[in-house]
Protein backbone atom coordinates (compact mmCIF):
# COMPACT_ATOMS: atom_id res chain seq x y z
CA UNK A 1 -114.04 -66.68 -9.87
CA UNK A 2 -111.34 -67.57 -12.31
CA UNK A 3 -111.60 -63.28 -13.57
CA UNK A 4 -110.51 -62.47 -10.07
CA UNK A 5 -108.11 -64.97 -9.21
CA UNK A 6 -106.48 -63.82 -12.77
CA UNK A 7 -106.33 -60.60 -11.50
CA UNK A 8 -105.02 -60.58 -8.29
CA UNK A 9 -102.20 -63.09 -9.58
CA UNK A 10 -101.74 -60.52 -11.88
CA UNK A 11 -100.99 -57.99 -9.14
CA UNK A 12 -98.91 -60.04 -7.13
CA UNK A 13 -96.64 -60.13 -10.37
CA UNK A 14 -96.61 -56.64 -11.35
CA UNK A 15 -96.07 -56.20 -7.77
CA UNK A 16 -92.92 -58.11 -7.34
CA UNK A 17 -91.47 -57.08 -10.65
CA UNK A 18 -90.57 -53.99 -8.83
CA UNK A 19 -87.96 -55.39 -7.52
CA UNK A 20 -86.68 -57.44 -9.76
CA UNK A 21 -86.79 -55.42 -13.27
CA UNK A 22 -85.47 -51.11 -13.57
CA UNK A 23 -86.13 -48.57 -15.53
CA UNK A 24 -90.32 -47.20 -16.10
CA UNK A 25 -91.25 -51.47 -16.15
CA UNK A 26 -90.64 -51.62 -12.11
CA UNK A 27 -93.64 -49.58 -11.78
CA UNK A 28 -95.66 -51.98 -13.81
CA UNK A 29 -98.59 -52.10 -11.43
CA UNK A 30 -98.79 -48.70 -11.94
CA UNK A 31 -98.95 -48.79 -15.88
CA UNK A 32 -101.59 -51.95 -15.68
CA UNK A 33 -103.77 -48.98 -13.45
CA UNK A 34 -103.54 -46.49 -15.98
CA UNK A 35 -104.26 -48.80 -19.30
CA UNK A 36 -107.32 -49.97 -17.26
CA UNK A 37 -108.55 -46.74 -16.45
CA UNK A 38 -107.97 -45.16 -19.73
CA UNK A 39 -110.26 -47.93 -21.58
CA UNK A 40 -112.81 -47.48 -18.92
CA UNK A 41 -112.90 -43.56 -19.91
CA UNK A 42 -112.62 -44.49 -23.88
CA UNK A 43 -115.55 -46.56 -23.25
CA UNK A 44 -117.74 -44.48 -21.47
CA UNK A 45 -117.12 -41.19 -23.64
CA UNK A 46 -117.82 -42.91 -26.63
CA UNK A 47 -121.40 -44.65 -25.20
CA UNK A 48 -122.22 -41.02 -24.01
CA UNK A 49 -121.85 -39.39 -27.31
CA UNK A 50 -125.78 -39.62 -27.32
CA UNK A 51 -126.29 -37.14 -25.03
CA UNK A 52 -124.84 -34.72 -27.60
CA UNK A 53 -127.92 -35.07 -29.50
CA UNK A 54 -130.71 -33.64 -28.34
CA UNK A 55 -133.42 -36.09 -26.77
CA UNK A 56 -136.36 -37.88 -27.77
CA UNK A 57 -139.65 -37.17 -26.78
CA UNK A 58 -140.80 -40.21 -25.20
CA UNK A 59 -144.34 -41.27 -26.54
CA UNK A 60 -147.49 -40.14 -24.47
CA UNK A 61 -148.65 -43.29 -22.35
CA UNK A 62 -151.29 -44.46 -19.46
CA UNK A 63 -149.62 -42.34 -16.25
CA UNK A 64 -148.95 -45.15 -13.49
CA UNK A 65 -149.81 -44.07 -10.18
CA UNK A 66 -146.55 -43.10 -8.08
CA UNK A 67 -145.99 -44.33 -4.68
CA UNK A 68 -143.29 -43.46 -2.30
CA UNK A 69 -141.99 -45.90 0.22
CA UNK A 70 -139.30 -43.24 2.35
CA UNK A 71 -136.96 -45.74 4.56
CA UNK A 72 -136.15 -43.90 7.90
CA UNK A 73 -134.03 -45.27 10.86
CA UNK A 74 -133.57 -42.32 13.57
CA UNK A 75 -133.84 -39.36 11.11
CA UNK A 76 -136.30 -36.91 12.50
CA UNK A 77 -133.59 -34.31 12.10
CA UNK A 78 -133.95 -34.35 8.01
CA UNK A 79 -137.18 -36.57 7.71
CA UNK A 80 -139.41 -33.19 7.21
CA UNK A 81 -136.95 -31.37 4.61
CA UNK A 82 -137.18 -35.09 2.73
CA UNK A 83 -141.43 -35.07 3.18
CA UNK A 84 -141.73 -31.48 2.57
CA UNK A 85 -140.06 -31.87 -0.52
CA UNK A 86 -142.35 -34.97 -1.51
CA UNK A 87 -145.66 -32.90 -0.60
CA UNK A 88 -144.30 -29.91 -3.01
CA UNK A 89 -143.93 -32.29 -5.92
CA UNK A 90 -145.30 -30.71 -9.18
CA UNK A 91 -146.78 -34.27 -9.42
CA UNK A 92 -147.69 -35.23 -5.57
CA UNK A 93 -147.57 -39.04 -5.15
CA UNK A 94 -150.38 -40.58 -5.09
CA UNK A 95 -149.18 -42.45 -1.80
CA UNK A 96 -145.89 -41.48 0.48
CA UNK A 97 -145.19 -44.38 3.07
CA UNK A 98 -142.40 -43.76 5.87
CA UNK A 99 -141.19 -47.00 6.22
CA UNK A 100 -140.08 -46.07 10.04
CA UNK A 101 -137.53 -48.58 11.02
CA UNK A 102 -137.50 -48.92 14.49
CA UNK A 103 -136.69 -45.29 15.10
CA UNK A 104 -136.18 -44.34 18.50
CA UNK A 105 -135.67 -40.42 18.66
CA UNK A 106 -138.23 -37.97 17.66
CA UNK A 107 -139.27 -39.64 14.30
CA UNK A 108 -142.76 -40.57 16.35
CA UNK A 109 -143.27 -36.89 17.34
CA UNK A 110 -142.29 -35.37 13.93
CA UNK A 111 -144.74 -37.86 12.74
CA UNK A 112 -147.39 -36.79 15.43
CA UNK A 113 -147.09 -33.07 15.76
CA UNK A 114 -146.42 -32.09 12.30
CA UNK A 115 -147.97 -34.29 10.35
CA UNK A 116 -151.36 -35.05 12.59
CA UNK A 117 -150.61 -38.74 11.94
CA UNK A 118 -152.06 -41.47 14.91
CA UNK A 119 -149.34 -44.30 16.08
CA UNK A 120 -150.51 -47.25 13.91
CA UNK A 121 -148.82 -50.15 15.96
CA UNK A 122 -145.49 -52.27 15.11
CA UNK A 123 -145.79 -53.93 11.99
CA UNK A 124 -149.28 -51.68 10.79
CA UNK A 125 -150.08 -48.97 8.29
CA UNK A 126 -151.11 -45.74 9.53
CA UNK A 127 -154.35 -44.09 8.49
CA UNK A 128 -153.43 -41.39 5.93
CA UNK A 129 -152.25 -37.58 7.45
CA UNK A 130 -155.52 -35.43 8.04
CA UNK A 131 -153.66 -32.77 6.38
CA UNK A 132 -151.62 -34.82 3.45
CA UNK A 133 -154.05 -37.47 2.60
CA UNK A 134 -151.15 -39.23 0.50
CA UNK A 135 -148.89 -39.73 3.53
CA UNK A 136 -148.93 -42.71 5.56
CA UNK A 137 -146.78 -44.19 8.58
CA UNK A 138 -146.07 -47.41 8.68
CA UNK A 139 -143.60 -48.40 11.96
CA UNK A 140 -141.95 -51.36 11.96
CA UNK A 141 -139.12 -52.95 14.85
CA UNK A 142 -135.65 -52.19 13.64
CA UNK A 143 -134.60 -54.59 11.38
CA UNK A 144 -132.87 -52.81 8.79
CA UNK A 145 -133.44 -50.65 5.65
CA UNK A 146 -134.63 -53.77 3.11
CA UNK A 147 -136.96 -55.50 5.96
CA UNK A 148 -138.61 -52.01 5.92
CA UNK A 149 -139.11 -50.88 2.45
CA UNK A 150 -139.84 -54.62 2.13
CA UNK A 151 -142.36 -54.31 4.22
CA UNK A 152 -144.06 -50.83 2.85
CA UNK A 153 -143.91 -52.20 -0.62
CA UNK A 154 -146.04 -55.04 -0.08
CA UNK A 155 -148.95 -52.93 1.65
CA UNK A 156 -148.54 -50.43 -1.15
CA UNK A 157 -150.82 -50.46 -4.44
CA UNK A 158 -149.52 -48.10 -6.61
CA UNK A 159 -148.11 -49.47 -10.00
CA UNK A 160 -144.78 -48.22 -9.47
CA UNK A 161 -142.80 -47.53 -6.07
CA UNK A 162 -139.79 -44.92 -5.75
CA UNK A 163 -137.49 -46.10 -2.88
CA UNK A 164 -136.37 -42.42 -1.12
CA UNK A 165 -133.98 -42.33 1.64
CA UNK A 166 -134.84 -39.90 4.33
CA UNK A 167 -131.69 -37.35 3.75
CA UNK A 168 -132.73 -37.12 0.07
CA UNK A 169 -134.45 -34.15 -1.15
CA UNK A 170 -135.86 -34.19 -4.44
CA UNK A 171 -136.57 -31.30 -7.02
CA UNK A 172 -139.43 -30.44 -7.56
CA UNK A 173 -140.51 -31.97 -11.12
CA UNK A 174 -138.21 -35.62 -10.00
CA UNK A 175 -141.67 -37.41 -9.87
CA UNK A 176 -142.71 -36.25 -12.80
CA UNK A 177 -140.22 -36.91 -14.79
CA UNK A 178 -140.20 -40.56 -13.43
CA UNK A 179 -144.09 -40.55 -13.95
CA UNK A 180 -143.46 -39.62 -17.74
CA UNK A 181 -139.92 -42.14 -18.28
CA UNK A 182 -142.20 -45.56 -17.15
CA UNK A 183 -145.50 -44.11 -18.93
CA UNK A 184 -143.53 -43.45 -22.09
CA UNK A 185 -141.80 -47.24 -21.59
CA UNK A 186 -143.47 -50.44 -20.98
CA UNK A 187 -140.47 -52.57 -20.37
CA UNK A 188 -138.95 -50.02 -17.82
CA UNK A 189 -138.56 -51.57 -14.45
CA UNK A 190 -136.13 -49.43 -13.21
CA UNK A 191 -135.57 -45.83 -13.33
CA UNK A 192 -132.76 -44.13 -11.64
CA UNK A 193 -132.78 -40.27 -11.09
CA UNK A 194 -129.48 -38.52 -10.58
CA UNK A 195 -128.00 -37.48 -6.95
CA UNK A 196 -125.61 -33.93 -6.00
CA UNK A 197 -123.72 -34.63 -2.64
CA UNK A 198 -124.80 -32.04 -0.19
CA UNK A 199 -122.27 -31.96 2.88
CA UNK A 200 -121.99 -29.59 5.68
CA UNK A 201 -120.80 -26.42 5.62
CA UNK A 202 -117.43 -26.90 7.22
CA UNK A 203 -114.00 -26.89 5.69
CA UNK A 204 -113.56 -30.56 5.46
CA UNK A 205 -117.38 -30.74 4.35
CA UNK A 206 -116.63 -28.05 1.42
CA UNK A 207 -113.61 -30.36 0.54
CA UNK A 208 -115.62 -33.81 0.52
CA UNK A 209 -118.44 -31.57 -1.67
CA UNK A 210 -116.18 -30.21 -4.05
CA UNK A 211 -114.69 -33.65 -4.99
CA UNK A 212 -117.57 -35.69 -4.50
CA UNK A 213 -119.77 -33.66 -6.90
CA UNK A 214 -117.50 -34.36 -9.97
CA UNK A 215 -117.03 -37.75 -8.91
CA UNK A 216 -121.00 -38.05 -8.81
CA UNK A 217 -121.24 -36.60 -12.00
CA UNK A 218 -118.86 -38.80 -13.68
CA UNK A 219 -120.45 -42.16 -12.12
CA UNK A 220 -123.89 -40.88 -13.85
CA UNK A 221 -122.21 -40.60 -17.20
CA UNK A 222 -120.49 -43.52 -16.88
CA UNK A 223 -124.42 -45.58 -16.32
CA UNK A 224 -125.68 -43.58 -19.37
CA UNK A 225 -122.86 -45.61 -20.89
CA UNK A 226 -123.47 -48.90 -19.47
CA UNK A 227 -127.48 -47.99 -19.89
CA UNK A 228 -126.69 -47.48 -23.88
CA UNK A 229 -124.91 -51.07 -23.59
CA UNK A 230 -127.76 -52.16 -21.77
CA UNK A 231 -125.95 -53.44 -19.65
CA UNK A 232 -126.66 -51.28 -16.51
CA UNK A 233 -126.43 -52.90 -13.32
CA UNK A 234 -125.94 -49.90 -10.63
CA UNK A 235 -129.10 -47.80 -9.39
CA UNK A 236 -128.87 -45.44 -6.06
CA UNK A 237 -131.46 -46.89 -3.30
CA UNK A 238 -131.56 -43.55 -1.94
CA UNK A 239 -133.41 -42.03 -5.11
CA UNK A 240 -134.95 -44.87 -7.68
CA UNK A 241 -138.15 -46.01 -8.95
CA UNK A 242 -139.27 -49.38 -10.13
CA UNK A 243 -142.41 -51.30 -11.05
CA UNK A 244 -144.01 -52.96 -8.27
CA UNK A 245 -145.07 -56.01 -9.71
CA UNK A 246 -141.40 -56.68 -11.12
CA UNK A 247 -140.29 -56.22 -7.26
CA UNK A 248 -142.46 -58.18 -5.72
CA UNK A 249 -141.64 -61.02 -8.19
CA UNK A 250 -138.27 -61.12 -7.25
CA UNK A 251 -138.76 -60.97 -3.85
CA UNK A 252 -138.28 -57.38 -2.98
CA UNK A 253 -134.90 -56.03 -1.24
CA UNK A 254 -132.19 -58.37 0.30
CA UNK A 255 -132.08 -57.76 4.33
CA UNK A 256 -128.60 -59.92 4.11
CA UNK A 257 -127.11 -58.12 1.52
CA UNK A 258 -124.55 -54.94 2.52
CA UNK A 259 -125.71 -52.87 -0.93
CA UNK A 260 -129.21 -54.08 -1.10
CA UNK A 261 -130.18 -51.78 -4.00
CA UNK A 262 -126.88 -52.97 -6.22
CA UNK A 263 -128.05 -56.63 -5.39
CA UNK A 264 -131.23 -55.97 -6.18
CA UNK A 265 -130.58 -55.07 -10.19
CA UNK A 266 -128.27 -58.23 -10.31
CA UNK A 267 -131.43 -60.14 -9.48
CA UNK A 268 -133.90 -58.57 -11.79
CA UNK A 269 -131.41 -58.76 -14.39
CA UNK A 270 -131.00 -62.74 -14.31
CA UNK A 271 -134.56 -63.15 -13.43
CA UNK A 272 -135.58 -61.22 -16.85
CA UNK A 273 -132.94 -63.04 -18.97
CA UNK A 274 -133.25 -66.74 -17.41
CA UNK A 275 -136.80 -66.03 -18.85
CA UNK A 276 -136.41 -63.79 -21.77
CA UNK A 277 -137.89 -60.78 -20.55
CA UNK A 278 -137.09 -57.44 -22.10
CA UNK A 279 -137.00 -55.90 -18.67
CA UNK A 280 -134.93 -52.83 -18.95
CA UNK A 281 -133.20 -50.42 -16.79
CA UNK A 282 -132.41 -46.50 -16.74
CA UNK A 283 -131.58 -43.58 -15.77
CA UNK A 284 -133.49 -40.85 -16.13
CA UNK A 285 -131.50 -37.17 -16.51
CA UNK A 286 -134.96 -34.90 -15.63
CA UNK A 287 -135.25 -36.85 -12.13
CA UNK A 288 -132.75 -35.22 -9.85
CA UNK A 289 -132.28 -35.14 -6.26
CA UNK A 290 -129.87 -34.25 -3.56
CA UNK A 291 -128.59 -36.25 -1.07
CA UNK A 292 -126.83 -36.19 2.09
CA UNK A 293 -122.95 -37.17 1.88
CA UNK A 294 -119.80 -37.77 3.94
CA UNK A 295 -118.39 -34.43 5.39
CA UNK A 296 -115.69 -36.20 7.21
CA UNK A 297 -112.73 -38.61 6.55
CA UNK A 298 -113.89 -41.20 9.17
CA UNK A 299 -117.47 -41.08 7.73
CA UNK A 300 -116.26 -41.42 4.25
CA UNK A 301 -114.11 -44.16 4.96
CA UNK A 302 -117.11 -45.95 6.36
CA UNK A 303 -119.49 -45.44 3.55
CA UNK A 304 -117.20 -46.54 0.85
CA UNK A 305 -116.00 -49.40 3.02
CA UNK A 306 -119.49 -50.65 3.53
CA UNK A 307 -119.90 -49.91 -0.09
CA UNK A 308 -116.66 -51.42 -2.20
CA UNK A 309 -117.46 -54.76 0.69
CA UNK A 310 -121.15 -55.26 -0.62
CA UNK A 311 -120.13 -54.84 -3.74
CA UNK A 312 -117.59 -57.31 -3.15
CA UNK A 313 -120.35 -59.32 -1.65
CA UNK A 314 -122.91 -59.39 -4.40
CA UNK A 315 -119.89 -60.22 -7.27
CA UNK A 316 -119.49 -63.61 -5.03
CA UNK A 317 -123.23 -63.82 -5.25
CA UNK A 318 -123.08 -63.96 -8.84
CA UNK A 319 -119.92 -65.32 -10.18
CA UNK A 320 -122.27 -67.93 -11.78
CA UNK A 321 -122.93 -65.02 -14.55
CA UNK A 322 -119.90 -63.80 -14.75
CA UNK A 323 -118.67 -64.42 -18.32
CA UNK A 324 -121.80 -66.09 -19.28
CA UNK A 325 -122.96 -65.46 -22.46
CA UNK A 326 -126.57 -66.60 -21.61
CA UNK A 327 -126.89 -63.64 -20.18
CA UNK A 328 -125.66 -61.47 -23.24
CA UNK A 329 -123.25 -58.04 -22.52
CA UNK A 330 -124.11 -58.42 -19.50
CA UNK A 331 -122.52 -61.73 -18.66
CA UNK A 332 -119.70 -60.75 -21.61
CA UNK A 333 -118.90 -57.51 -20.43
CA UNK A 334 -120.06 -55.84 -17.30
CA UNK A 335 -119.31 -58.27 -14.89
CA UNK A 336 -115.83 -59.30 -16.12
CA UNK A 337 -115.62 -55.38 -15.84
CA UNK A 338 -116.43 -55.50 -12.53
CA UNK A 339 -114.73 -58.62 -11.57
CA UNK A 340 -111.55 -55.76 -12.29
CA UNK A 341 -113.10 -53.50 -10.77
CA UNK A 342 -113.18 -55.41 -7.23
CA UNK A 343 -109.13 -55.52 -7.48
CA UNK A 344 -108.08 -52.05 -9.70
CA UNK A 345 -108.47 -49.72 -5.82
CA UNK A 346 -105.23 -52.34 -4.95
CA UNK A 347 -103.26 -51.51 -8.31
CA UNK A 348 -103.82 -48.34 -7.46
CA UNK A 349 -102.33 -47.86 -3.89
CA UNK A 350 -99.60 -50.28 -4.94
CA UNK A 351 -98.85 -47.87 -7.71
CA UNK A 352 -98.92 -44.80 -5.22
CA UNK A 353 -96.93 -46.31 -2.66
CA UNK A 354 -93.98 -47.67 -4.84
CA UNK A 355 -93.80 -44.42 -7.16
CA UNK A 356 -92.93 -43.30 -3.36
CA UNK A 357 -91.00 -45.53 -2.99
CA UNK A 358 -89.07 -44.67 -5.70
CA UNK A 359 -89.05 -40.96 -4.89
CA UNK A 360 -87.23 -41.72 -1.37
CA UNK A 361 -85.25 -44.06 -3.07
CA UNK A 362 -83.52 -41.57 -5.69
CA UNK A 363 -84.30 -44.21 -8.49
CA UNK A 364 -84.27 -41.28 -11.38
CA UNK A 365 -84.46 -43.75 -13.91
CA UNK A 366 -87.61 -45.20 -12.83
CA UNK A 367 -89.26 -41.76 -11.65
CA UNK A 368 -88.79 -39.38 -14.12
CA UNK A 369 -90.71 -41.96 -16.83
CA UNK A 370 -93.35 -42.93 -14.73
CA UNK A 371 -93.93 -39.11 -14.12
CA UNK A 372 -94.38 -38.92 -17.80
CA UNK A 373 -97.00 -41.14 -17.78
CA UNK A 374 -99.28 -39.63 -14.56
CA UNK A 375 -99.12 -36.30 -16.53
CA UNK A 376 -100.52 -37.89 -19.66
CA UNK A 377 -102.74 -39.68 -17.42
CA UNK A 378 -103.61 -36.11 -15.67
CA UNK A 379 -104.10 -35.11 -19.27
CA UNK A 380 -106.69 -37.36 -20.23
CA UNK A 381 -108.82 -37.21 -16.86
CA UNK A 382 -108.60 -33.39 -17.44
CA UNK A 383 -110.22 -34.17 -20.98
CA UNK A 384 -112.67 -36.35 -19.66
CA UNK A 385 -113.68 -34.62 -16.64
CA UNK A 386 -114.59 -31.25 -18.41
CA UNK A 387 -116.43 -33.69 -21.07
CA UNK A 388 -118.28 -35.30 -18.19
CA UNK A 389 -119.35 -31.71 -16.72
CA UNK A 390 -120.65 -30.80 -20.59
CA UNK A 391 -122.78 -33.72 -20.91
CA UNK A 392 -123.74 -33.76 -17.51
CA UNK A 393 -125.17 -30.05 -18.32
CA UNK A 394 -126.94 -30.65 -21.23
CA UNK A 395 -127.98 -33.66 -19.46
CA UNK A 396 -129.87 -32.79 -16.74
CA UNK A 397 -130.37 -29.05 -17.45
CA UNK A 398 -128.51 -28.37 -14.34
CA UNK A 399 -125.15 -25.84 -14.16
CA UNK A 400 -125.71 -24.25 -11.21
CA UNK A 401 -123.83 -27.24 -9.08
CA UNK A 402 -120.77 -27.38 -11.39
CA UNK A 403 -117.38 -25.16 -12.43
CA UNK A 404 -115.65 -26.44 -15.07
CA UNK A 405 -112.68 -24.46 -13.46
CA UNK A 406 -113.12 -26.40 -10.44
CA UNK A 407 -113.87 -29.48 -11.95
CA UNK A 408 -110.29 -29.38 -13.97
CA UNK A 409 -108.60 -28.49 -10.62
CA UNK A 410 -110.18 -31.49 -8.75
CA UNK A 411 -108.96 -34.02 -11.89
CA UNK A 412 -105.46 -32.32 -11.29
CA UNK A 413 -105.62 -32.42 -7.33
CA UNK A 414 -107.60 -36.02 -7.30
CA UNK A 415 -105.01 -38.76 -8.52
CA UNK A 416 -103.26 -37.29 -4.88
CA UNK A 417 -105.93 -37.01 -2.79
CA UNK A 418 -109.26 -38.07 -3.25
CA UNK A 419 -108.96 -41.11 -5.33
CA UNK A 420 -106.41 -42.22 -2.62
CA UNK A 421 -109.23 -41.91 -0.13
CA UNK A 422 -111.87 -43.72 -2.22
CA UNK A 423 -109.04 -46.73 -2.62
CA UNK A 424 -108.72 -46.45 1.13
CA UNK A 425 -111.89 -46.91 2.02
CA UNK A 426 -111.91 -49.88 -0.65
CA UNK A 427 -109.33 -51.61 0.64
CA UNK A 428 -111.04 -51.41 4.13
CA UNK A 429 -114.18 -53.04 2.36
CA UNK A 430 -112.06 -55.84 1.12
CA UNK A 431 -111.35 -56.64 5.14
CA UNK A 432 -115.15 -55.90 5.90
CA UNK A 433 -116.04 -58.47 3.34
CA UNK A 434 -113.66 -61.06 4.31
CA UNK A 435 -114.14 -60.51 8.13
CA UNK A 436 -118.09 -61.15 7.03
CA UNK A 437 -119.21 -58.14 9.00
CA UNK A 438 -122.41 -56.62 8.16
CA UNK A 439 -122.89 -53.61 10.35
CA UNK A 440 -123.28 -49.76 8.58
CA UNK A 441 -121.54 -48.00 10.85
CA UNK A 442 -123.33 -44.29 12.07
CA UNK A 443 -123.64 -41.42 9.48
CA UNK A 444 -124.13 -37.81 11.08
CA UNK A 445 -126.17 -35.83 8.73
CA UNK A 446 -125.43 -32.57 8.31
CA UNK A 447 -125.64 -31.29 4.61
CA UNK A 448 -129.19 -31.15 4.27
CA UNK A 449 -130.06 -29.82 7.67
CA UNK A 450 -127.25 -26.57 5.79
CA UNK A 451 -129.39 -27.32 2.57
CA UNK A 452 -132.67 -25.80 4.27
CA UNK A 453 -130.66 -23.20 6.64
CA UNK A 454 -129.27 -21.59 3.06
CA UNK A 455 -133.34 -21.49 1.66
């Protein structure tokens, strides 16, 4: 914990030097944001230069059977889009499991009527769907998202298990191309595939779309970085694949953890290098998906709150790592990252509100400099953000989801907006964490349900 406490004392300084010091050094938090950020960019352009070249053909391999384990707690509105989108795979799974938690609207119906599948009983596996002999229900009492994919993963015996929330929709070749990334890789555990935000079709879900899609895109650049450092610690629950003997080693998902799937990595990770394992983990650019997101303010805040406080969460978990050289780059570099990262959305609402300060104040002197800097600041996130979209392309074959006219105006419109949100909704995490609460909070989905209206 001594990271952390270093940087919060940090902040506190840089905080009160505002009103000690004048001139562009009062707004000292501000600069400390923008250095930080700035390496964080260097640092991921440079580890994505790979995806430049063009890439290899992974080697032919044995083709592990594919299960799906889809974790579903009162979501009979999108469940079929989700399953319909499973059965259509160009690859079909050779099992699909709806981990039914507790659901207690017309999941049982859906399940019934469309699907000819029989009631199996709390805590049993269905027999398979008369008409989709891969599907399966298994129903269990409401105990949470881990407690039922834990629970569908054990009954499972497929050699590798792809964890699929029910408002994800996959394209059509994303289990293939996770079929091909573990044959071609013996020491893959974990694959990530990559997720587009899909929001409603109002205006405030067009304005939480346009942003979130960039920032989406830029997150999955920055874990091809981290993945080239191997050093990768983030995969999305909502669309990721991993071997099933590795998971049931470790115990499967944590029900007490806020961000089970983050928490999850953290554990494989030190189980593989407390043993010397070469257990590694991915993401994989052919395996995309899209997912429902936020279309609201209050719903946003939410999400990221529940987010930033399990992330919060699993960082006290493992603070015995942190800066640990057993456990190599890792240890070294990610999680002191990280440990920055849990105190950079404060330096930047600091920054915002005394720049604002400043501006109501008349204090010239300090504003006009500091003004300087968030235009070269603009300037670089302008440069990034249109690299991000590039690789992104070449990436995952997709431009149909991205304007890189509309991806420079959202790094231009962001710093002001958006990013102030995402800090919000951080900084409500920090009291979610420290308050110990655990609850999620209820999501309306809507973008997929406009996904399928627009088909």
């Amino acid at each position: 914990m001594l990271i952390h406490g270093g940087v919060m004392a940090l902040w506190i300084v840089l905080f009160a030097r505002a009103f000690f010091l004048h001139g562009v050094v009062a707004w000292s938090t501000g600069i400390a944001y923008v250095i930080y950020d700035t390496l964080l960019l260097v640092f991921v352009a440079w580890n994505s230069l790979s995806l430049m070249r063009p890439s290899p053909v992974a080697a032919s391999g044995a083709q592990p059977t594919l299960g799906v384990a889809v974790a579903a707690h009162n979501e009979a509105a999108v469940l079929s889009i989700t399953l319909n989108a499973l059965l259509g795979q160009t690859r079909v799974p050779t099992q699909i499991v709806i981990a039914d938690d507790g659901s207690t609207d017309g999941t049982a119906a859906l399940l019934a009527e469309r699907y000819g599948l029989v009631d199996p009983g709390e805590g049993n596996l269905s027999e398979p769907s008369p008409s989709f002999p891969a599907l399966r229900w298994l129903r269990m009492p409401h105990g949470g998202k881990a407690r039922a994919l834990n629970a569908a993963i054990v009954l499972m015996t497929t050699d590798t298990v792809m964890t699929v929330d029910a408002d994800t929709l996959l394209e059509p070749d994303a289990c293939a191309a996770m079929s091909r990334a573990f044959a071609g890789s013996p020491n893959l555990v974990v694959a990530a595939g990559l997720l587009s935000p899909v929001c409603s079709r109002t205006a405030s879900g067009r304005f939480f779309q346009w942003f979130q899609t960039y920032e989406y895109m830029r997150n999955f650049i920055s874990r091809y970085a981290w993945m080239r450092a191997h050093s990768l610690l983030l995969v999305s629950g909502a669309f990721a694949c991993f071997r099933r003997d590795a998971l049931l080693t470790v115990g499967g998902f944590d029900p007490d953890c806020l961000v089970e799937d983050y928490e999850l990595i953290h554990r494989l990770r030190r189980y593989a290098l407390d043993r010397g394992l070469d257990w590694d983990v991915r993401v994989i650019g052919g395996a995309r998906a899209r997912t429902d997101a936020p279309s609201t303010l209050p719903s946003f805040l939410r999400q990221r709150r529940r987010w930033f406080a399990g992330f919060l969460q699993t960082q006290y978990w493992y603070r015995s790592m942190i800066g640990n050289r057993r456990y190599g780059l890792i240890g070294t570099l990610m999680l002191p990252v990280k440990a920055f990262d849990t105190v950079q959305p404060l330096y930047g609402l600091t920054a915002f509100f005394l720049l604002l300060a400043f501006l109501l104040g008349g204090h010239v002197a300090i504003v006009l400099p500091v003004l300087i800097i968030i235009l070269g600041k603009i300037a670089v996130d302008l440069a990034f953000q249109a690299w991000s979209v590039h690789l992104y392309r070449r990436w995952s074959g997709d431009s149909t989801t991205s304007s890189f006219g509309m991806a420079l105006l959202a790094s231009i419109l962001e710093p002001f907006s958006f990013q102030l949100m995402r800090h919000g909704g951080a900084a409500l995490g920090w009291l979610y964490f420290l308050l110990r609460r655990s609850e999620w909070g209820t999501q309306h989905r809507e973008g997929l349900n406009s996904v399928e209206e627009g088909r």
